[in-house]
Structure formats: structure tokens, C-alpha cells
PDB file of N, CA and C in Angstrom:
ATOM      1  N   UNK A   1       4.657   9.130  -8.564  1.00  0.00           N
ATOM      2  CA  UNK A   1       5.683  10.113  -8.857  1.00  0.00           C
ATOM      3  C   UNK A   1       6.692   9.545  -9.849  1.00  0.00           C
ATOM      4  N   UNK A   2       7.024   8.103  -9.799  1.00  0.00           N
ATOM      5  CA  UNK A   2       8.084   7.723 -10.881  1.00  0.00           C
ATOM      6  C   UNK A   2       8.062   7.882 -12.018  1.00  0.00           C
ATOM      7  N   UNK A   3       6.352   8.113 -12.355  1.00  0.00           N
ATOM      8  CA  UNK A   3       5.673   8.237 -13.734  1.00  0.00           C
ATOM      9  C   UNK A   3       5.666   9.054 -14.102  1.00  0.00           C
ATOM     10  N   UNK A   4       5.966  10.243 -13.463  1.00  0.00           N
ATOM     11  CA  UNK A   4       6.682  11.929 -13.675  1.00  0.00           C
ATOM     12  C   UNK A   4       8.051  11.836 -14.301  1.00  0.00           C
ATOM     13  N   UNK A   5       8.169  12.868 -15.449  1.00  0.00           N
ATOM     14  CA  UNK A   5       9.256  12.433 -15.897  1.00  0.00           C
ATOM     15  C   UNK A   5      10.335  13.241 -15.021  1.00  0.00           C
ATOM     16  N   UNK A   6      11.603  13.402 -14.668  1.00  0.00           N
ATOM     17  CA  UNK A   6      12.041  14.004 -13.439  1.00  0.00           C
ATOM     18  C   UNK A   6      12.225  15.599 -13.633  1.00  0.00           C
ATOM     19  N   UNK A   7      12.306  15.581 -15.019  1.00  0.00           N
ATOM     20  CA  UNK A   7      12.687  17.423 -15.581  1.00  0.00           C
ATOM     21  C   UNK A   7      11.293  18.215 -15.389  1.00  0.00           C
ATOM     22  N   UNK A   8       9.733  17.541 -14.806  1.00  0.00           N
ATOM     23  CA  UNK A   8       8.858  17.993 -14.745  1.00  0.00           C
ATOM     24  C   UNK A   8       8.483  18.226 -13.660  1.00  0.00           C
ATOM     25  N   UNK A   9       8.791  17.249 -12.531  1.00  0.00           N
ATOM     26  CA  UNK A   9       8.555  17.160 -11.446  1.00  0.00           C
ATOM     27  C   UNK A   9       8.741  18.352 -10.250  1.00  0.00           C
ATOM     28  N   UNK A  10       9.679  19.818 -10.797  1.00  0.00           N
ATOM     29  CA  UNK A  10       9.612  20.756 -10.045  1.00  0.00           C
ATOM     30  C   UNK A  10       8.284  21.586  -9.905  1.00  0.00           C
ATOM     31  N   UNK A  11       7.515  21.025 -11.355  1.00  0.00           N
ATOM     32  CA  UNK A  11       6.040  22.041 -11.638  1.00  0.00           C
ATOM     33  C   UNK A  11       5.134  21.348 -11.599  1.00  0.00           C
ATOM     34  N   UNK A  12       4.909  20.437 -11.113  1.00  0.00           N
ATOM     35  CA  UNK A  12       3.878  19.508 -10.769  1.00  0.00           C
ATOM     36  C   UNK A  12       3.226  19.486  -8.968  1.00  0.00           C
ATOM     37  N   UNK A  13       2.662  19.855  -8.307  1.00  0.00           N
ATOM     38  CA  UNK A  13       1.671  20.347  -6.938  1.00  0.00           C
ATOM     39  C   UNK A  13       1.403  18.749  -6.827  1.00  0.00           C
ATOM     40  N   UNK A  14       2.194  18.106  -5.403  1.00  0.00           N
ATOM     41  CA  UNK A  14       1.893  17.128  -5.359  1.00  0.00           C
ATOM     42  C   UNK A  14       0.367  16.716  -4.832  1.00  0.00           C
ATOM     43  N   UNK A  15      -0.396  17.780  -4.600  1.00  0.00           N
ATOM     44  CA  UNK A  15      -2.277  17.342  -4.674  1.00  0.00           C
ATOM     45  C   UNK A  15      -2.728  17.289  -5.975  1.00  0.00           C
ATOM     46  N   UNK A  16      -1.990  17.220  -7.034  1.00  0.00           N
ATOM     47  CA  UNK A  16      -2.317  16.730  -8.173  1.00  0.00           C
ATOM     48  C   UNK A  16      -2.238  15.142  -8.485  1.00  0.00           C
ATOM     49  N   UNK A  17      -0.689  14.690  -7.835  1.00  0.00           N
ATOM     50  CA  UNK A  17      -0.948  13.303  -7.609  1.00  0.00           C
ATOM     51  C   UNK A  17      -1.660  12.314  -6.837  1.00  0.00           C
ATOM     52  N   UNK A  18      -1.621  13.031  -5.729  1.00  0.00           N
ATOM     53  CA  UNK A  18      -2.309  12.271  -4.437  1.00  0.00           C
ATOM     54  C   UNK A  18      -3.892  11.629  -4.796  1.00  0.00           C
ATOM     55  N   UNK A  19      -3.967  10.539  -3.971  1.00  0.00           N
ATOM     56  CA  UNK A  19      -5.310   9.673  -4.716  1.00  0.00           C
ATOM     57  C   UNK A  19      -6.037   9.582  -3.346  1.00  0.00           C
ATOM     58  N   UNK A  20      -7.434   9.237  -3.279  1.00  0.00           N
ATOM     59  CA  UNK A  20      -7.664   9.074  -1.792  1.00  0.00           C
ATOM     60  C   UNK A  20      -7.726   7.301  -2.090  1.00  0.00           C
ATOM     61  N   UNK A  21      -8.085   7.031  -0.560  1.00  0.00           N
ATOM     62  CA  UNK A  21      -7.557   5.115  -0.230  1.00  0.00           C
ATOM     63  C   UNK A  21      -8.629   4.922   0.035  1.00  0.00           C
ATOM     64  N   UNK A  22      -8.808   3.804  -0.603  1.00  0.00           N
ATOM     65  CA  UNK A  22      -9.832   2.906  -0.189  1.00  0.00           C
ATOM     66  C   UNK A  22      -9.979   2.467   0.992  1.00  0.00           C
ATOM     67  N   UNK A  23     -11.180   2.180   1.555  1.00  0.00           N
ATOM     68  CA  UNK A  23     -10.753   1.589   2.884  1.00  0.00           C
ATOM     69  C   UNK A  23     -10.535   0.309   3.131  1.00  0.00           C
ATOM     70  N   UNK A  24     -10.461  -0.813   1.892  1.00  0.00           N
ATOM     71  CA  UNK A  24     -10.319  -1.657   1.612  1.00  0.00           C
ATOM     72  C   UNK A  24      -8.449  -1.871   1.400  1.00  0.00           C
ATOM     73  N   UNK A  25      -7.842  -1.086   1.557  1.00  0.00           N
ATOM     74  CA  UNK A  25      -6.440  -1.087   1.069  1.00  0.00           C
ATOM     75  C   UNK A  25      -5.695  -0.605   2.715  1.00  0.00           C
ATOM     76  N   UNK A  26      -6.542  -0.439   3.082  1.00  0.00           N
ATOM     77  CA  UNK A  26      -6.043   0.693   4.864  1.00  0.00           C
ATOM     78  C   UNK A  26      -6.079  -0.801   5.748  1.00  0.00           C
ATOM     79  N   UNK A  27      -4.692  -1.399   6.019  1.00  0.00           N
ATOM     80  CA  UNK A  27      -4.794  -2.915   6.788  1.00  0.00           C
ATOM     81  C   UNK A  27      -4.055  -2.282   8.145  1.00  0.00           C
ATOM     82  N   UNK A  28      -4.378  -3.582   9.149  1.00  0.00           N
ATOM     83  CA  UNK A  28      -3.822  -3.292  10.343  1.00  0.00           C
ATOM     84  C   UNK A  28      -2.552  -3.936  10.187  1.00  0.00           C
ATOM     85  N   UNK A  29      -1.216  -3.367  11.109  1.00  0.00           N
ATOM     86  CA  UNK A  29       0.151  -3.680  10.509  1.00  0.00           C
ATOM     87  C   UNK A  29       0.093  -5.439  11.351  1.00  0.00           C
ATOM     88  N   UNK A  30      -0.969  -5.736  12.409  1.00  0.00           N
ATOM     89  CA  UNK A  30      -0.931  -6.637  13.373  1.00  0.00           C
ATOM     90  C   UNK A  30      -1.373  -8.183  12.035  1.00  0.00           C
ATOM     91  N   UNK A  31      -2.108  -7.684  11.222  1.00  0.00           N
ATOM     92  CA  UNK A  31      -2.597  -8.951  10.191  1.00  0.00           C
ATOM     93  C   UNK A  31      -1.342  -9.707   9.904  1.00  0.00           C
ATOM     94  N   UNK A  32      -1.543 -10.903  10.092  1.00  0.00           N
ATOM     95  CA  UNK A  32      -0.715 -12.256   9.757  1.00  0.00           C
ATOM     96  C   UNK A  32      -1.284 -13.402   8.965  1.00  0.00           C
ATOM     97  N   UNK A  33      -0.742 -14.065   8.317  1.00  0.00           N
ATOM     98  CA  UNK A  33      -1.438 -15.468   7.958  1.00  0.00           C
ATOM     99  C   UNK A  33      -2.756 -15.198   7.250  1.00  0.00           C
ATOM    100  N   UNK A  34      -3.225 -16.173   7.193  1.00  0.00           N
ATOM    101  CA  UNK A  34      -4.986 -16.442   6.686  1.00  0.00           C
ATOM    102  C   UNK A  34      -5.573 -14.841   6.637  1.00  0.00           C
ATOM    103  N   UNK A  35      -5.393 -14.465   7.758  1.00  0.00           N
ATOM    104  CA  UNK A  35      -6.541 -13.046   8.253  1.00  0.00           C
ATOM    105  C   UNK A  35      -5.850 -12.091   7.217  1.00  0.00           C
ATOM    106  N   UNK A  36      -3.975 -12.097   6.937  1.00  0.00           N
ATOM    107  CA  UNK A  36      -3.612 -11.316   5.544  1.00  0.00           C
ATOM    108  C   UNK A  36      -4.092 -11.489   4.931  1.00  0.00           C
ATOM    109  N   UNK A  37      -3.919 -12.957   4.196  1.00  0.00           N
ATOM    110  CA  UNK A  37      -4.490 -13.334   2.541  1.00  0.00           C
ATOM    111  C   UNK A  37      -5.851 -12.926   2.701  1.00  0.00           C
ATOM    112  N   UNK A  38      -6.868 -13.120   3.388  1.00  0.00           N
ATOM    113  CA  UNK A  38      -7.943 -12.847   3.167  1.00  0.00           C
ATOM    114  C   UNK A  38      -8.710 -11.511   3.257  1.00  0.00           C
ATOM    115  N   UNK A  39      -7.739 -10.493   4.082  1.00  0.00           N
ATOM    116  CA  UNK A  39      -7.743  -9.379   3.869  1.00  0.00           C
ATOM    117  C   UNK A  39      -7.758  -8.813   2.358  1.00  0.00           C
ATOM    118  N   UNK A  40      -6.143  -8.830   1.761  1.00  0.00           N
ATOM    119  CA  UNK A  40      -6.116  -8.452   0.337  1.00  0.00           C
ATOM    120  C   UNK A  40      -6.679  -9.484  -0.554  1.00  0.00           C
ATOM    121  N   UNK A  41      -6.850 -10.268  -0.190  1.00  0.00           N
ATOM    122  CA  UNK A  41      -8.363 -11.267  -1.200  1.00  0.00           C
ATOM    123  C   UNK A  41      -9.727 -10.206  -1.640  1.00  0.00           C
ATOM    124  N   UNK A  42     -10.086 -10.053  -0.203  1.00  0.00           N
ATOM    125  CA  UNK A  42     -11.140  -8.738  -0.403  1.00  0.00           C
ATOM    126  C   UNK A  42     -10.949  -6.932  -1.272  1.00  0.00           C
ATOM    127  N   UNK A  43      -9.700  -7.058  -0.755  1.00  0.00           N
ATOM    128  CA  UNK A  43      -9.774  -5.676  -1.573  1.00  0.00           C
ATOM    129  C   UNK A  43      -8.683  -5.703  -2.097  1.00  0.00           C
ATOM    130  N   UNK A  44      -8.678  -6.399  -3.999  1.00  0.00           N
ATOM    131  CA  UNK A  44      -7.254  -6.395  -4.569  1.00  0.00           C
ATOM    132  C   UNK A  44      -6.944  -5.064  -4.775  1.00  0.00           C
ATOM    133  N   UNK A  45      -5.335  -5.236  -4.550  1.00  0.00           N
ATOM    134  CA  UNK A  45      -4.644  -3.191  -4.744  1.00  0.00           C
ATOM    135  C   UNK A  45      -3.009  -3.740  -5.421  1.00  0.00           C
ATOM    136  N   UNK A  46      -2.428  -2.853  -5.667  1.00  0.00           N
ATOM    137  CA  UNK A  46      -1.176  -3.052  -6.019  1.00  0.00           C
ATOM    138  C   UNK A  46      -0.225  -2.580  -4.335  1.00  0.00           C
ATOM    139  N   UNK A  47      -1.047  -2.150  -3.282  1.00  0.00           N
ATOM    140  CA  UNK A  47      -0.193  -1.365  -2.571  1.00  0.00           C
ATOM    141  C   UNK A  47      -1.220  -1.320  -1.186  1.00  0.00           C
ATOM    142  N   UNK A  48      -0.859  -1.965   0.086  1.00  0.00           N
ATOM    143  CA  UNK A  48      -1.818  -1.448   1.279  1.00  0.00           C
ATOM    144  C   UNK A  48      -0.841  -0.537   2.125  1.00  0.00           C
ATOM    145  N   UNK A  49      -1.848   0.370   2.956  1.00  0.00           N
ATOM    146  CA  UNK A  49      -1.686   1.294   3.826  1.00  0.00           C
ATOM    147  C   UNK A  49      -1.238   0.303   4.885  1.00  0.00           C
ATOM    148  N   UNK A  50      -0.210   0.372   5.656  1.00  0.00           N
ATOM    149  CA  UNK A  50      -0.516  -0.677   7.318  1.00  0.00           C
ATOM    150  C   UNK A  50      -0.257   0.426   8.383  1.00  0.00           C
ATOM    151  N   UNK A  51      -1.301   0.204   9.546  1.00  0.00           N
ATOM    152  CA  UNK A  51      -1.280   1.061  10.435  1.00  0.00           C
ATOM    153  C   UNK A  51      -1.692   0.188  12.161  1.00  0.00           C
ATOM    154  N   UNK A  52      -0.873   0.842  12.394  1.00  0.00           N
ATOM    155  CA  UNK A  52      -0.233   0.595  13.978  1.00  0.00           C
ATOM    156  C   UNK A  52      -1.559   0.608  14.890  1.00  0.00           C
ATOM    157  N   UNK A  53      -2.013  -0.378  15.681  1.00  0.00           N
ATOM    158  CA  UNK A  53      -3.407  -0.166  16.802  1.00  0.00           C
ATOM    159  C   UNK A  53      -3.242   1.121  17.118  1.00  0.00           C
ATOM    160  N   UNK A  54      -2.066   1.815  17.306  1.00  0.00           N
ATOM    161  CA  UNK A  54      -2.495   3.687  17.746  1.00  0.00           C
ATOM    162  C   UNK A  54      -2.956   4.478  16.955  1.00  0.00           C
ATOM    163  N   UNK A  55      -2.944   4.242  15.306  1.00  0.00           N
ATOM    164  CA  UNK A  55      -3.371   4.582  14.884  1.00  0.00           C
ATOM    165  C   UNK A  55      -2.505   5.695  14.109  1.00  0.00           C
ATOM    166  N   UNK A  56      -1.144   5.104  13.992  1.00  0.00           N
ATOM    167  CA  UNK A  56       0.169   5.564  13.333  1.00  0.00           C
ATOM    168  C   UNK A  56       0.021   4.721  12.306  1.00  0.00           C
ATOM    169  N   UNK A  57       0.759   5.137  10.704  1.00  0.00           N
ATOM    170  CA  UNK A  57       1.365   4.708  10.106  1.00  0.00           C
ATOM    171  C   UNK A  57       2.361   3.803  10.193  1.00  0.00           C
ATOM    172  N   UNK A  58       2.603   2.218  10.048  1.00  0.00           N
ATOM    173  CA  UNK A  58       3.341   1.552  10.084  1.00  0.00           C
ATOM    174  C   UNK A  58       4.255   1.545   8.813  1.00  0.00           C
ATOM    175  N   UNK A  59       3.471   1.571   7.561  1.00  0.00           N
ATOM    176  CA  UNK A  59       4.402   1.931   6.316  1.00  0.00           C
ATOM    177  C   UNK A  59       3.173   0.883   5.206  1.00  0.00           C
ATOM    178  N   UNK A  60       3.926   0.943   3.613  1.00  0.00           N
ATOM    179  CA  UNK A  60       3.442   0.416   2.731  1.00  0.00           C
ATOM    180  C   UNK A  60       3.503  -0.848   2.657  1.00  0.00           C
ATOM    181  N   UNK A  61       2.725  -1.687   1.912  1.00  0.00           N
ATOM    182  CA  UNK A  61       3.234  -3.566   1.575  1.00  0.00           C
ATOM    183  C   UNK A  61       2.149  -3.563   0.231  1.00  0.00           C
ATOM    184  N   UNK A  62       3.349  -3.711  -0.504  1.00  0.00           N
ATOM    185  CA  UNK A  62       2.991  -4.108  -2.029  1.00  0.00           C
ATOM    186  C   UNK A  62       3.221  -4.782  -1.749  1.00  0.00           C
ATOM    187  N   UNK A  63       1.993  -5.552  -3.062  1.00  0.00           N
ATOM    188  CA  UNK A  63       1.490  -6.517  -3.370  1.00  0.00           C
ATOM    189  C   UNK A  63       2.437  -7.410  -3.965  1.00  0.00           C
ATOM    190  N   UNK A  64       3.657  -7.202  -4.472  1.00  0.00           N
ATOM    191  CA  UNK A  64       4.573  -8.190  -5.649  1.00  0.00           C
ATOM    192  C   UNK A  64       5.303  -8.367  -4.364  1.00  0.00           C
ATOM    193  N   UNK A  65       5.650  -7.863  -3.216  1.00  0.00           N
ATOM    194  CA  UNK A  65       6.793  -8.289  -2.317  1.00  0.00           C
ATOM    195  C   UNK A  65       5.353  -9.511  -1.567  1.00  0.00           C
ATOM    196  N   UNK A  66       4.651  -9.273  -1.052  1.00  0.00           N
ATOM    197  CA  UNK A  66       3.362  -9.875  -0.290  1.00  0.00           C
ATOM    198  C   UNK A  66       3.757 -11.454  -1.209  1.00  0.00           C
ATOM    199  N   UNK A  67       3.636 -11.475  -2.639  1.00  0.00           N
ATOM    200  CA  UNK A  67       3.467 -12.677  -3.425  1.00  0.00           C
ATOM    201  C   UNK A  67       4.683 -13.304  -3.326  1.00  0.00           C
ATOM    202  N   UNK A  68       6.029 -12.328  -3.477  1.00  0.00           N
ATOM    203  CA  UNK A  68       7.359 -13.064  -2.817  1.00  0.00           C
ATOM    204  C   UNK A  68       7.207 -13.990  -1.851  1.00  0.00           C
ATOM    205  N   UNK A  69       6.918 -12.742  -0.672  1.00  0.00           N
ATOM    206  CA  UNK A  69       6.758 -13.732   0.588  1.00  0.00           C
ATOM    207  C   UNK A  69       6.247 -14.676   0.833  1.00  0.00           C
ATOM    208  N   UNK A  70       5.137 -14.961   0.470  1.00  0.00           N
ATOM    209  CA  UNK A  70       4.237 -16.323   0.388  1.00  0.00           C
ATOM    210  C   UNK A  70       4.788 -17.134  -0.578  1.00  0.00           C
ATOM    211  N   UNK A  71       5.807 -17.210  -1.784  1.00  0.00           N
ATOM    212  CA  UNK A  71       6.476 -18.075  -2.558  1.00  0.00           C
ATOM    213  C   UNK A  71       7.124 -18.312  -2.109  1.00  0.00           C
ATOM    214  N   UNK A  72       7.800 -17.675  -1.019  1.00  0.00           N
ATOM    215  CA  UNK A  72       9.335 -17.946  -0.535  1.00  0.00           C
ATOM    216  C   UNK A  72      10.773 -17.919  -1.050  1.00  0.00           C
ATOM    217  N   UNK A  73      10.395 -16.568  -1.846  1.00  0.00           N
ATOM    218  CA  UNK A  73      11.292 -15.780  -2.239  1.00  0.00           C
ATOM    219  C   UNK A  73      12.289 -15.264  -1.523  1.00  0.00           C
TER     220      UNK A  73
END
């Protein structure tokens, strides 16, 4: 959506943007350590899905904050 310029964005049907997910990008929010990195090792993305053992949405984790964290930013 940011890539919308904002004076357009009233006429734009957001199932025009929407993308479907890989299932390679769909992580469990429980992944830590090793089992992370090697998670998004397998399926590089700019952006994973994380979702809750119930099977809720936990929220997003891009990839540039992920590389923070492991620098120790």
C-alpha cells in the first residue's frame, strides 16, 4: 500500500493488492534461535506471517528488523 500514491488510494480495491503467502513465509510465532534462522534460511522473504499454536495471527517479522536483532541492534 505505501507504493500507492495516497491521492489514489481511495480507487484502488484492496484485492487488487493482496498477494497470496507462501507457505514458506507462514512461521510459528513459538520459533526461536537456530530453528528461526533456519526457518527463513529456507524460505527467503522480505516479511513472515507468525502464527500462534491456535492458529491466530501473532503479527508480521520483517526481515531488516530479524537482521537487527541478530546484530544487536
Amino acid at each position: 500500500m505505501r507504493a500507492t500514491p495516497e491521492e489514489r488510494r481511495p480507487w484502488i480495491e484492496v484485492g487488487s493488492l493482496a498477494r497470496a503467502l507462501d507457505p514458506g513465509v507462514v512461521l510459528s510465532a513459538d520459533l526461536s534461535g537456530m530453528d528461526l534462522i533456519k526457518a527463513v534460511q529456507q524460505a527467503p522473504a522480505s516479511e513472515y506471517l507468525l502464527i500462534e499454536p491456535t492458529g491466530q495471527v501473532f503479527g508480521v517479522l520483517a526481515a531488516t528488523d530479524l537482521d537487527l536483532a541478530f546484530a544487536g541492534v
